[in-house]
C-alpha atoms as a PDB file:
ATOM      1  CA  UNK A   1    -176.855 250.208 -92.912  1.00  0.00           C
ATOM      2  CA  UNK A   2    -177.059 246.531 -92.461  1.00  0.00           C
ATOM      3  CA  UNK A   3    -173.666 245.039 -90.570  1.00  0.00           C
ATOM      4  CA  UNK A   4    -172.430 241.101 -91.745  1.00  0.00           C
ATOM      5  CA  UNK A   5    -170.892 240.874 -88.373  1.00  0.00           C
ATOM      6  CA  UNK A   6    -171.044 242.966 -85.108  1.00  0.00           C
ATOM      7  CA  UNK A   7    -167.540 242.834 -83.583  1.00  0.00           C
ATOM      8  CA  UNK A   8    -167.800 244.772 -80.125  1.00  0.00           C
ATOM      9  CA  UNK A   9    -169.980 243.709 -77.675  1.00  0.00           C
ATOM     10  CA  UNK A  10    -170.466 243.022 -74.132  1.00  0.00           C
ATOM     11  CA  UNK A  11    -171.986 240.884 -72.080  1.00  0.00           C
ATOM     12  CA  UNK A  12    -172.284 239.888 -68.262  1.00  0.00           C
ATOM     13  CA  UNK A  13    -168.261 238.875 -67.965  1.00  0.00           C
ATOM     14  CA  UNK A  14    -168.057 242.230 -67.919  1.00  0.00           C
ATOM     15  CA  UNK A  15    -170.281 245.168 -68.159  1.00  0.00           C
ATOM     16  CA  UNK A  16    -172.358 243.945 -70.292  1.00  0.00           C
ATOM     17  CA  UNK A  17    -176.179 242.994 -68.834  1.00  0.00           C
ATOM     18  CA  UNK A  18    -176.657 240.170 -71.266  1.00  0.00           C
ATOM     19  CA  UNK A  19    -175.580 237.126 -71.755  1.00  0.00           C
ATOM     20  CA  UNK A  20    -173.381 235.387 -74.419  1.00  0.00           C
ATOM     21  CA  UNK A  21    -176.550 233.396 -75.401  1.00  0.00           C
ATOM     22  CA  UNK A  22    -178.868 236.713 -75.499  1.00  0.00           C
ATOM     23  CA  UNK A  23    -176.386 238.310 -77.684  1.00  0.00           C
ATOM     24  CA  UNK A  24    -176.123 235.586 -80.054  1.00  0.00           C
ATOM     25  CA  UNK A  25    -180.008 235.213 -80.193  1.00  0.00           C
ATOM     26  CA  UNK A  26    -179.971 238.882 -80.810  1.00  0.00           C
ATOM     27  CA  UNK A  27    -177.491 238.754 -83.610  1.00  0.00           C
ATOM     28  CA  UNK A  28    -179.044 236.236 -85.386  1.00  0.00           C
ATOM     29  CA  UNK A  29    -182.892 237.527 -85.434  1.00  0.00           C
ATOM     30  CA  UNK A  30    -181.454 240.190 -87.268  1.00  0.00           C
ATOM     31  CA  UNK A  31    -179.599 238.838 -89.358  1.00  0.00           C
ATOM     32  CA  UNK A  32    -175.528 238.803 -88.223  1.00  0.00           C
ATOM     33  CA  UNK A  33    -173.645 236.170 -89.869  1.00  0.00           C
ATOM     34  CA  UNK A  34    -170.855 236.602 -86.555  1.00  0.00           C
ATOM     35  CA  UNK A  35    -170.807 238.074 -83.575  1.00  0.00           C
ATOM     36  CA  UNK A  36    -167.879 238.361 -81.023  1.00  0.00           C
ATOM     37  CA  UNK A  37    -167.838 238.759 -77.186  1.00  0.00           C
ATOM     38  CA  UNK A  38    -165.505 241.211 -76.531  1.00  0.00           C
ATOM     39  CA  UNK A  39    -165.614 242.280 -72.588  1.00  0.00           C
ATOM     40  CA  UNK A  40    -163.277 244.775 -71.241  1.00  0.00           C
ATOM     41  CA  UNK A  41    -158.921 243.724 -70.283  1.00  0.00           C
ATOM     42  CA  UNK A  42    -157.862 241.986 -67.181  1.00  0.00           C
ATOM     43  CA  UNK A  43    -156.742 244.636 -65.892  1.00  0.00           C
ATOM     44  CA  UNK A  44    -160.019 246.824 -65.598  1.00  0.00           C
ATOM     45  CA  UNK A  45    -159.945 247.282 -62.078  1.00  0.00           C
ATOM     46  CA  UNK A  46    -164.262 247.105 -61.379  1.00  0.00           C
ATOM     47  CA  UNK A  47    -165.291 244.715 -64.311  1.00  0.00           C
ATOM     48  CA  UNK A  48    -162.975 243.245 -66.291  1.00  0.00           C
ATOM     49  CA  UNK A  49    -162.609 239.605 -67.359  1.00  0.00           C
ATOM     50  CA  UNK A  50    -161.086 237.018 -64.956  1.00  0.00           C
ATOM     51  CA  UNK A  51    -158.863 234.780 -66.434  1.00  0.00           C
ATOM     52  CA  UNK A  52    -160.885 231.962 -63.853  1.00  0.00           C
ATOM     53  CA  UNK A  53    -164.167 232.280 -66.065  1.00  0.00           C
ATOM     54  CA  UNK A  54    -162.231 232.091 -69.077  1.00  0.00           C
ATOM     55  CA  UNK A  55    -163.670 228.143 -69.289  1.00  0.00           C
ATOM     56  CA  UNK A  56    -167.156 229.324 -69.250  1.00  0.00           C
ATOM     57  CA  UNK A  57    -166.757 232.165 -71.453  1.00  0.00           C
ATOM     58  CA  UNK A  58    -165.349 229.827 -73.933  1.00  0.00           C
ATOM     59  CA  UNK A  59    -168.047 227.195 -73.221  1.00  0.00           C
ATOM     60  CA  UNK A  60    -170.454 229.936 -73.738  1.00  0.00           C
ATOM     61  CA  UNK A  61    -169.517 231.215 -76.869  1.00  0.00           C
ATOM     62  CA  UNK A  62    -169.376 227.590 -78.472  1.00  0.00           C
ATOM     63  CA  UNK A  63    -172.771 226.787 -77.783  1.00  0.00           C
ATOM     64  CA  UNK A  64    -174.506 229.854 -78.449  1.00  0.00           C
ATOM     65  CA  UNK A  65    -172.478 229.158 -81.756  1.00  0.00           C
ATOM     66  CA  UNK A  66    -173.948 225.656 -82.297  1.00  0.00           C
ATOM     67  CA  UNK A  67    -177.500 226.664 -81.272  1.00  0.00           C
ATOM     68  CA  UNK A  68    -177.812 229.855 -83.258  1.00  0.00           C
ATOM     69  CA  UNK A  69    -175.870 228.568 -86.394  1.00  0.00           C
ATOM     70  CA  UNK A  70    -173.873 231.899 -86.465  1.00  0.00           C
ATOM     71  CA  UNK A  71    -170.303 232.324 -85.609  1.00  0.00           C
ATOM     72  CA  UNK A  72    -169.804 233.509 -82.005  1.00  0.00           C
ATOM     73  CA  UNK A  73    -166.402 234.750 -81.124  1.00  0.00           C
ATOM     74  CA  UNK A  74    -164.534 234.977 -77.950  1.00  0.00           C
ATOM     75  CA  UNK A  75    -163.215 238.128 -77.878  1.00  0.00           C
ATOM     76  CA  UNK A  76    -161.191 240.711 -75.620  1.00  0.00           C
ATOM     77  CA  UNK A  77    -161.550 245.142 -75.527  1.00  0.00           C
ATOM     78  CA  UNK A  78    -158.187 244.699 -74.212  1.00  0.00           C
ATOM     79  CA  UNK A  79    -156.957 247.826 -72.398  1.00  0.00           C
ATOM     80  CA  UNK A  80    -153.620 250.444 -73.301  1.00  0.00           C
ATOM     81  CA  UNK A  81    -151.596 250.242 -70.153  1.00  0.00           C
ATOM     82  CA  UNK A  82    -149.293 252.612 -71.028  1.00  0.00           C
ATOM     83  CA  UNK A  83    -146.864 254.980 -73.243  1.00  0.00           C
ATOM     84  CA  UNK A  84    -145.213 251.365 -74.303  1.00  0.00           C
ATOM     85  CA  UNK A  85    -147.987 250.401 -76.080  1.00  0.00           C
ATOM     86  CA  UNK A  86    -148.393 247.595 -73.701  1.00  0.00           C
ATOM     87  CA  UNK A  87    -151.977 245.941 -73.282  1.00  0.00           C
ATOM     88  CA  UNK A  88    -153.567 243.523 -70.745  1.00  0.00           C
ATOM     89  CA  UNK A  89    -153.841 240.914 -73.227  1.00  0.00           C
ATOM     90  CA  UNK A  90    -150.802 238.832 -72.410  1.00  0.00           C
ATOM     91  CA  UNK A  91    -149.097 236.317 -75.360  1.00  0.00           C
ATOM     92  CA  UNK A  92    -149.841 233.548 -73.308  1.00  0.00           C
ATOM     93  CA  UNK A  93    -153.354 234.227 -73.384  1.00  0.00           C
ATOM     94  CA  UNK A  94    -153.818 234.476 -77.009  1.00  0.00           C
ATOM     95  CA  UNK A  95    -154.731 230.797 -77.402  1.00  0.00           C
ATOM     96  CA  UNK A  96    -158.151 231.572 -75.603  1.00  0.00           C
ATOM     97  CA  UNK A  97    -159.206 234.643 -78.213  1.00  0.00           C
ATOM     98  CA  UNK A  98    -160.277 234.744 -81.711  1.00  0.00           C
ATOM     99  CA  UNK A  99    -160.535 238.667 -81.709  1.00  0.00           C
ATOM    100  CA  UNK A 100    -158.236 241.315 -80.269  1.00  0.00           C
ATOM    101  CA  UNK A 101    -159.762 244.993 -79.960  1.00  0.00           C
ATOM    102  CA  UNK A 102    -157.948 247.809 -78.107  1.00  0.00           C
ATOM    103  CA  UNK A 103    -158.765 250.981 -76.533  1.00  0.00           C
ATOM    104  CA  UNK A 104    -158.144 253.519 -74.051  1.00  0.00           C
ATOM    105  CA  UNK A 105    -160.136 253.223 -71.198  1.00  0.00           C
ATOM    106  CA  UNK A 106    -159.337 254.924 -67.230  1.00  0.00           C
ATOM    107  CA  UNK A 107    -159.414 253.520 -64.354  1.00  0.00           C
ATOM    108  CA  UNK A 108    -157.102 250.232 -65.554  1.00  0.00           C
ATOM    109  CA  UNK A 109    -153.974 248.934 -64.090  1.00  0.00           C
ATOM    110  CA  UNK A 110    -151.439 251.286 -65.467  1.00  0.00           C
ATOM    111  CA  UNK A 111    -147.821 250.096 -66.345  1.00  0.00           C
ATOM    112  CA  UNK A 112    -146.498 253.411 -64.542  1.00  0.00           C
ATOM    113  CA  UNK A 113    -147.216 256.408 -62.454  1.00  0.00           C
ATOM    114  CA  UNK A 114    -146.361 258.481 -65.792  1.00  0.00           C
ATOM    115  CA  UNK A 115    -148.644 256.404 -67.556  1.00  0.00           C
ATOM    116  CA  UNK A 116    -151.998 256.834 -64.932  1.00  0.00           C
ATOM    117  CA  UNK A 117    -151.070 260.385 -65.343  1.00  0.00           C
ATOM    118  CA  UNK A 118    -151.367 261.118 -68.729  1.00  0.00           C
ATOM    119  CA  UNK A 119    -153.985 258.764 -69.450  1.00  0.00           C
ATOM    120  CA  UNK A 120    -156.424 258.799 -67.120  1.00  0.00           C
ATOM    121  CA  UNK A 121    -155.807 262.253 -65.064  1.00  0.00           C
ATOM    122  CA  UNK A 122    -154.862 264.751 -68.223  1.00  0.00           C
ATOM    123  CA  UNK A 123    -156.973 263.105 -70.447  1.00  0.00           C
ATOM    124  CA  UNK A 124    -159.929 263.106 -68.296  1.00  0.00           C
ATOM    125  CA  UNK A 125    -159.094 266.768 -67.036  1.00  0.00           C
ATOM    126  CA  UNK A 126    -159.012 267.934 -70.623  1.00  0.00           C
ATOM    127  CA  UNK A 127    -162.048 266.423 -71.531  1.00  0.00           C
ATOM    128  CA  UNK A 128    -164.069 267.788 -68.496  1.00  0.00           C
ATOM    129  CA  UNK A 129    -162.838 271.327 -68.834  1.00  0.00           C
ATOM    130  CA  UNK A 130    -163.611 270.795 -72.777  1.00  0.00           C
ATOM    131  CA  UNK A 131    -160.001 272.452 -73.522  1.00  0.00           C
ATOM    132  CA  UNK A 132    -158.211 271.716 -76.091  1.00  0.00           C
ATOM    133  CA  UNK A 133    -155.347 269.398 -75.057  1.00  0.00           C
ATOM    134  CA  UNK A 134    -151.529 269.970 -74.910  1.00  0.00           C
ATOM    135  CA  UNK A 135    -149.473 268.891 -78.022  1.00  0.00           C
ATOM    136  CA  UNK A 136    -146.980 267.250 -75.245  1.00  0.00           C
ATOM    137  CA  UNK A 137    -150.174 264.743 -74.622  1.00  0.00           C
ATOM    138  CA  UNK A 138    -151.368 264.488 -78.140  1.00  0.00           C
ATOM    139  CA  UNK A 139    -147.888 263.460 -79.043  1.00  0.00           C
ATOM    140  CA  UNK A 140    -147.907 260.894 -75.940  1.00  0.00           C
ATOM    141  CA  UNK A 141    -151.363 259.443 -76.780  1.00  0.00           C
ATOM    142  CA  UNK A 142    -149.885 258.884 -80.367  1.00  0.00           C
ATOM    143  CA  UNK A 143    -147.068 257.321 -79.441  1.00  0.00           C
ATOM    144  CA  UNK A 144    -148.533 254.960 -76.971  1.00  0.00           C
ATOM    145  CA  UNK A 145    -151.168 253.456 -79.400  1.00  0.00           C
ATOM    146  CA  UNK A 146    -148.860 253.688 -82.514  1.00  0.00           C
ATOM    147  CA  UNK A 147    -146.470 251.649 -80.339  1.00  0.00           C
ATOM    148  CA  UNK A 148    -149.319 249.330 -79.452  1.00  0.00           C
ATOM    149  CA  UNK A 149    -150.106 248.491 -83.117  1.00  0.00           C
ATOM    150  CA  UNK A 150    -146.444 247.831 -84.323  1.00  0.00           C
ATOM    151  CA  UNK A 151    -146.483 245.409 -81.735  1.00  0.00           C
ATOM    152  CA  UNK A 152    -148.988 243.384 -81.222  1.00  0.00           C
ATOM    153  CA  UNK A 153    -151.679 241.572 -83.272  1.00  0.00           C
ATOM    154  CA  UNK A 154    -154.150 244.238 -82.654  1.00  0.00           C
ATOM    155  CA  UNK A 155    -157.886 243.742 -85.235  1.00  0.00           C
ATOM    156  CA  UNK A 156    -159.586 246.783 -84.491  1.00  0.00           C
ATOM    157  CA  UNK A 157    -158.460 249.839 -82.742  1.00  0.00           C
ATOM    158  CA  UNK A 158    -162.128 251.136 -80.850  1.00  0.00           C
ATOM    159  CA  UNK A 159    -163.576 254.626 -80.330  1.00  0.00           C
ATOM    160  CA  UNK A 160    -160.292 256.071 -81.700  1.00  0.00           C
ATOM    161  CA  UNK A 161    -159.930 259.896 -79.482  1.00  0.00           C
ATOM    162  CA  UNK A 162    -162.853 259.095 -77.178  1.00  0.00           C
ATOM    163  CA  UNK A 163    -161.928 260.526 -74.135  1.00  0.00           C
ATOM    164  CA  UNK A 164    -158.088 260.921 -74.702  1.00  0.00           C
ATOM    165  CA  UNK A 165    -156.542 262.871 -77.354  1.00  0.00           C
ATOM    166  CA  UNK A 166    -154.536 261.896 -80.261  1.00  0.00           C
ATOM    167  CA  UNK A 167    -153.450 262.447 -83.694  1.00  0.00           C
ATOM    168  CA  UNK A 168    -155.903 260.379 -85.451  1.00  0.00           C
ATOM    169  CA  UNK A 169    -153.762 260.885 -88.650  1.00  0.00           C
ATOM    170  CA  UNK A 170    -150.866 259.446 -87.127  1.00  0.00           C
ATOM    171  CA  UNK A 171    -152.639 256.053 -85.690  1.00  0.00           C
ATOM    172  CA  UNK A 172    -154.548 255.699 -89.140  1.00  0.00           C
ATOM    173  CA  UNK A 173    -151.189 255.427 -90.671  1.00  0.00           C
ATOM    174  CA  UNK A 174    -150.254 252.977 -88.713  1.00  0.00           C
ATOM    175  CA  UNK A 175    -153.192 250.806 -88.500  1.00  0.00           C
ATOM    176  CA  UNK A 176    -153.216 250.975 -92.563  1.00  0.00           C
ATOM    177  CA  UNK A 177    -149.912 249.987 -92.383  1.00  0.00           C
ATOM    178  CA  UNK A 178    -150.124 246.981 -89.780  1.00  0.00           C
ATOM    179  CA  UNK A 179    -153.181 246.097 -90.583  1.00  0.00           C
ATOM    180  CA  UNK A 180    -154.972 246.600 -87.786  1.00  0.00           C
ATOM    181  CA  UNK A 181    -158.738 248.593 -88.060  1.00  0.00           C
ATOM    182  CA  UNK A 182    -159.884 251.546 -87.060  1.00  0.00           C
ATOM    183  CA  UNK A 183    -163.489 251.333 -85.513  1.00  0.00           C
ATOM    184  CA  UNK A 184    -166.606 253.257 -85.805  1.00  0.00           C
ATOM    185  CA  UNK A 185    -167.711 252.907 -82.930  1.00  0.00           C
ATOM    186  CA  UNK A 186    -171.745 253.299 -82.789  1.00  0.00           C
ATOM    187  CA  UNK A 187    -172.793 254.054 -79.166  1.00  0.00           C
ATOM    188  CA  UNK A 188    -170.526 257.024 -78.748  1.00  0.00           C
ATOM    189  CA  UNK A 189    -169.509 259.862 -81.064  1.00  0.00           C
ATOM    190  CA  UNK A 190    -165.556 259.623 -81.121  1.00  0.00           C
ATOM    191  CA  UNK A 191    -164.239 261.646 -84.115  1.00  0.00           C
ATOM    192  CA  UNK A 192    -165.101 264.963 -85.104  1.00  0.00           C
ATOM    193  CA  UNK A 193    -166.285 265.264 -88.964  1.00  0.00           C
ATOM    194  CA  UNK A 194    -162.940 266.566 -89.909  1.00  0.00           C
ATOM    195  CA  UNK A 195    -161.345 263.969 -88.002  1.00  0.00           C
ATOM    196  CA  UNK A 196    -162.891 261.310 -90.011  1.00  0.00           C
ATOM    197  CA  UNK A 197    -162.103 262.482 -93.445  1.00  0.00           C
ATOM    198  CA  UNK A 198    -158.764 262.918 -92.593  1.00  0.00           C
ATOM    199  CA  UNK A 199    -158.438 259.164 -91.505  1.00  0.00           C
ATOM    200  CA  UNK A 200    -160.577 258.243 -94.212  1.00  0.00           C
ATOM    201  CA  UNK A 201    -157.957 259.889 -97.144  1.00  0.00           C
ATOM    202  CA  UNK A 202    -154.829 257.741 -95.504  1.00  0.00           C
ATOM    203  CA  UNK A 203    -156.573 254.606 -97.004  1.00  0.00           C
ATOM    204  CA  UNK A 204    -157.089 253.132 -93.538  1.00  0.00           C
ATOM    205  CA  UNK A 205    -160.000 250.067 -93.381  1.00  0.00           C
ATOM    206  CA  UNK A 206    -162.781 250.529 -90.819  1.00  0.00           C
ATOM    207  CA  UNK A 207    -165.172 248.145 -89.165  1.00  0.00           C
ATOM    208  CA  UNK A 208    -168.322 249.309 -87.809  1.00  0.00           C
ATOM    209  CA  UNK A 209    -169.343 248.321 -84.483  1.00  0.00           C
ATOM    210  CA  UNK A 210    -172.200 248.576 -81.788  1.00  0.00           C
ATOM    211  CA  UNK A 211    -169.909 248.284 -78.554  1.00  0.00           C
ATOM    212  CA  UNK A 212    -173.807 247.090 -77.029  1.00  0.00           C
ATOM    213  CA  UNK A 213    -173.860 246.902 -73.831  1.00  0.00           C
ATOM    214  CA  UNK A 214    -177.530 245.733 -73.767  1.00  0.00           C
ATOM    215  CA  UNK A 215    -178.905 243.147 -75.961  1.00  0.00           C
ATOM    216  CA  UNK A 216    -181.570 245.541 -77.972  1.00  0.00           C
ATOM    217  CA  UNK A 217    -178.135 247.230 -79.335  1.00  0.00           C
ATOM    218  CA  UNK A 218    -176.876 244.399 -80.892  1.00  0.00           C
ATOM    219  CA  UNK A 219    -176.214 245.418 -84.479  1.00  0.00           C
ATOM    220  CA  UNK A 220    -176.831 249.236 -84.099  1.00  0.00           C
ATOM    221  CA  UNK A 221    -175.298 251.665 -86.379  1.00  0.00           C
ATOM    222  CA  UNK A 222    -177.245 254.661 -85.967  1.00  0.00           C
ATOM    223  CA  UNK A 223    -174.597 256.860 -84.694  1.00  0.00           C
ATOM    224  CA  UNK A 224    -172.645 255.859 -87.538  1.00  0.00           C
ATOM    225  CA  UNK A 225    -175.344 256.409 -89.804  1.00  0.00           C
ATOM    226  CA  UNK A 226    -175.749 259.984 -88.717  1.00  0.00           C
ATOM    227  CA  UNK A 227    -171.877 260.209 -89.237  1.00  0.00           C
ATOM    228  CA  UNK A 228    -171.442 258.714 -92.655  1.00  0.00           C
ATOM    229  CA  UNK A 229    -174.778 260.767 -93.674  1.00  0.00           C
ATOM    230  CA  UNK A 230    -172.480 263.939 -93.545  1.00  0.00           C
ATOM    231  CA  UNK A 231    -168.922 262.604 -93.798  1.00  0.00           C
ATOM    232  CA  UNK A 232    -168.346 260.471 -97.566  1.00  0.00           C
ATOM    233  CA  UNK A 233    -166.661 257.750 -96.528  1.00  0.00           C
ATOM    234  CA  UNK A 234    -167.137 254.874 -99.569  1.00  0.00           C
ATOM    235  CA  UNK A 235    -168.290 251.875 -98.730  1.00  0.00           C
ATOM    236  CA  UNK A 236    -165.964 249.950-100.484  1.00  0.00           C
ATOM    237  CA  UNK A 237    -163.560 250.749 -97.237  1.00  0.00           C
ATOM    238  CA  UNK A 238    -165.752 249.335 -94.520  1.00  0.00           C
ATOM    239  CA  UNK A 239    -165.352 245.598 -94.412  1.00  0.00           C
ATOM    240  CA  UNK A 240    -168.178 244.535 -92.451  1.00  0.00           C
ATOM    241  CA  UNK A 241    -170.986 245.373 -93.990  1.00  0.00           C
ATOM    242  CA  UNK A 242    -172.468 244.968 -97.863  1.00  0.00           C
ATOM    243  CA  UNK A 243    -172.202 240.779 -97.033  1.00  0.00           C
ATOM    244  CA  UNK A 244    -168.347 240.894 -97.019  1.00  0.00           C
ATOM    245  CA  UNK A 245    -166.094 239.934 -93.694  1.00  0.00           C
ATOM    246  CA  UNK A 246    -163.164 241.625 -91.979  1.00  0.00           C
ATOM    247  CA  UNK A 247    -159.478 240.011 -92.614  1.00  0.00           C
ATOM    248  CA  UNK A 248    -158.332 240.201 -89.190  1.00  0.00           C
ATOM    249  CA  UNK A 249    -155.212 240.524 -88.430  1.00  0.00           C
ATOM    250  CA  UNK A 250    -154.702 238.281 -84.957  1.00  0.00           C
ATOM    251  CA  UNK A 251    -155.834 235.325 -86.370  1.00  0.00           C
ATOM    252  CA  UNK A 252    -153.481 235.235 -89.330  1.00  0.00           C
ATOM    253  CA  UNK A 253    -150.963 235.779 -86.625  1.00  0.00           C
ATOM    254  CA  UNK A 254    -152.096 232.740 -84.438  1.00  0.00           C
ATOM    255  CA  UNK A 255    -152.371 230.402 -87.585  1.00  0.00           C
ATOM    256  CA  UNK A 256    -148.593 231.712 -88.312  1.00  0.00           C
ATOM    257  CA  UNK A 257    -147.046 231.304 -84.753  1.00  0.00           C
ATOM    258  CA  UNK A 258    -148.898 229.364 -82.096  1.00  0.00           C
END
């Protein structure tokens, strides 16, 4: 599967090992239209963006868009900070982005005790111990990023119930109804076959995305390939690839308010 545009990667801001210009070169030998940058939320604790390189990372991004001829964006894999729905991507910081994923990741600057709890302690102990998790944190999970769509600007929701638990049903709902994507996320296996179909039949759109850390996975799908090869989800509800472009939701939001 060919992508027009490769939404989630990293790059040396964060914990990435290339560089903005590497993964633009990337993009375009094989043949992206768009790329964005999008390295991990303020507020992860061992490599997230700065807000002091913010300048260069914007710098960056412009020229490797004027040398390559493809559209580079600055982007953010802004972190859930909590049952709120909070992220680390503050409104007065939305004037430096173009793109606004979301996950849950650990190890981030919770908004609570609660919150560091259920997030990174349960959901990590659940996954090690590979037991099925409690409804009481299925129903938190689901709350927290429901409440994170309705209420902010939120393009692409990544690796939907990778390490955490959640009713995927539930947050496809919402996303279809917001607008905001769900991601197929192509360098880690995130929903169970069943899983996708059911998030497939609420009508939700998807993006497909490398989330390379290395330049050589710029553009790769093959996870996703494997996944679609066995799940039928019609192409006609993945916006990125087959030439056409995602309608993303935070910049219809900037062009209405700021």
């Amino acid at each position: 599967m060919h992508l027009t545009g490769d939404y989630h990667t990293h790059t040396i801001y964060s914990h990435g090992k290339g560089t903005v210009m590497e993964n633009a070169v990337r993009a375009k030998e094989i043949g992206l239209k768009e790329i964005a940058i999008t390295d991990h939320g303020f507020k992860q604790m061992a490599f997230g963006l700065r807000h002091k390189r913010m300048p260069s990372l914007i710098r960056d991004c412009k020229e490797a868009s004027e040398k390559t001829g493809i559209n580079v964006y600055v982007g953010i894999e802004a972190n859930l900070l909590g049952e709120s729905g909070k992220t680390d991507l503050d409104e007065r910081d939305y004037k430096d982005f173009d793109i606004f994923l979301m996950g849950i990741h650990r190890f981030v600057k919770f908004e609570r005790i609660r919150d560091f709890n259920h997030i990174l302690v349960k959901n990590y102990l659940y996954t090690v111990f590979k037991k099925e998790a409690s409804q009481k944190l299925i129903a938190y999970n689901t709350r927290a990023l429901v409440n994170s769509i309705q209420k902010y600007p939120i393009d692409a929701i990544t690796h939907l119930n990778y390490l955490s638990f959640c009713d995927v049903v539930e947050v496809a709902k919402a996303a279809r109804d917001y607008g905001t994507y769900i991601e197929l996320n192509s360098k880690k296996v995130h929903l169970t076959d069943e899983q996708l179909a059911a998030v497939r039949d609420t009508g939700v759109r998807f993006i497909i995305d490398s989330d390379a850390h290395s330049v050589d996975r710029i553009g790769d799908t093959k996870i996703v390939d494997e996944l679609l090869s066995r799940v039928d989800v019609p192409l006609g509800q993945i916006d990125n690839v087959e030439g056409r472009f995602p309608r993303f939701r935070f910049r219809e939001y900037k062009e209405r308010n700021l």
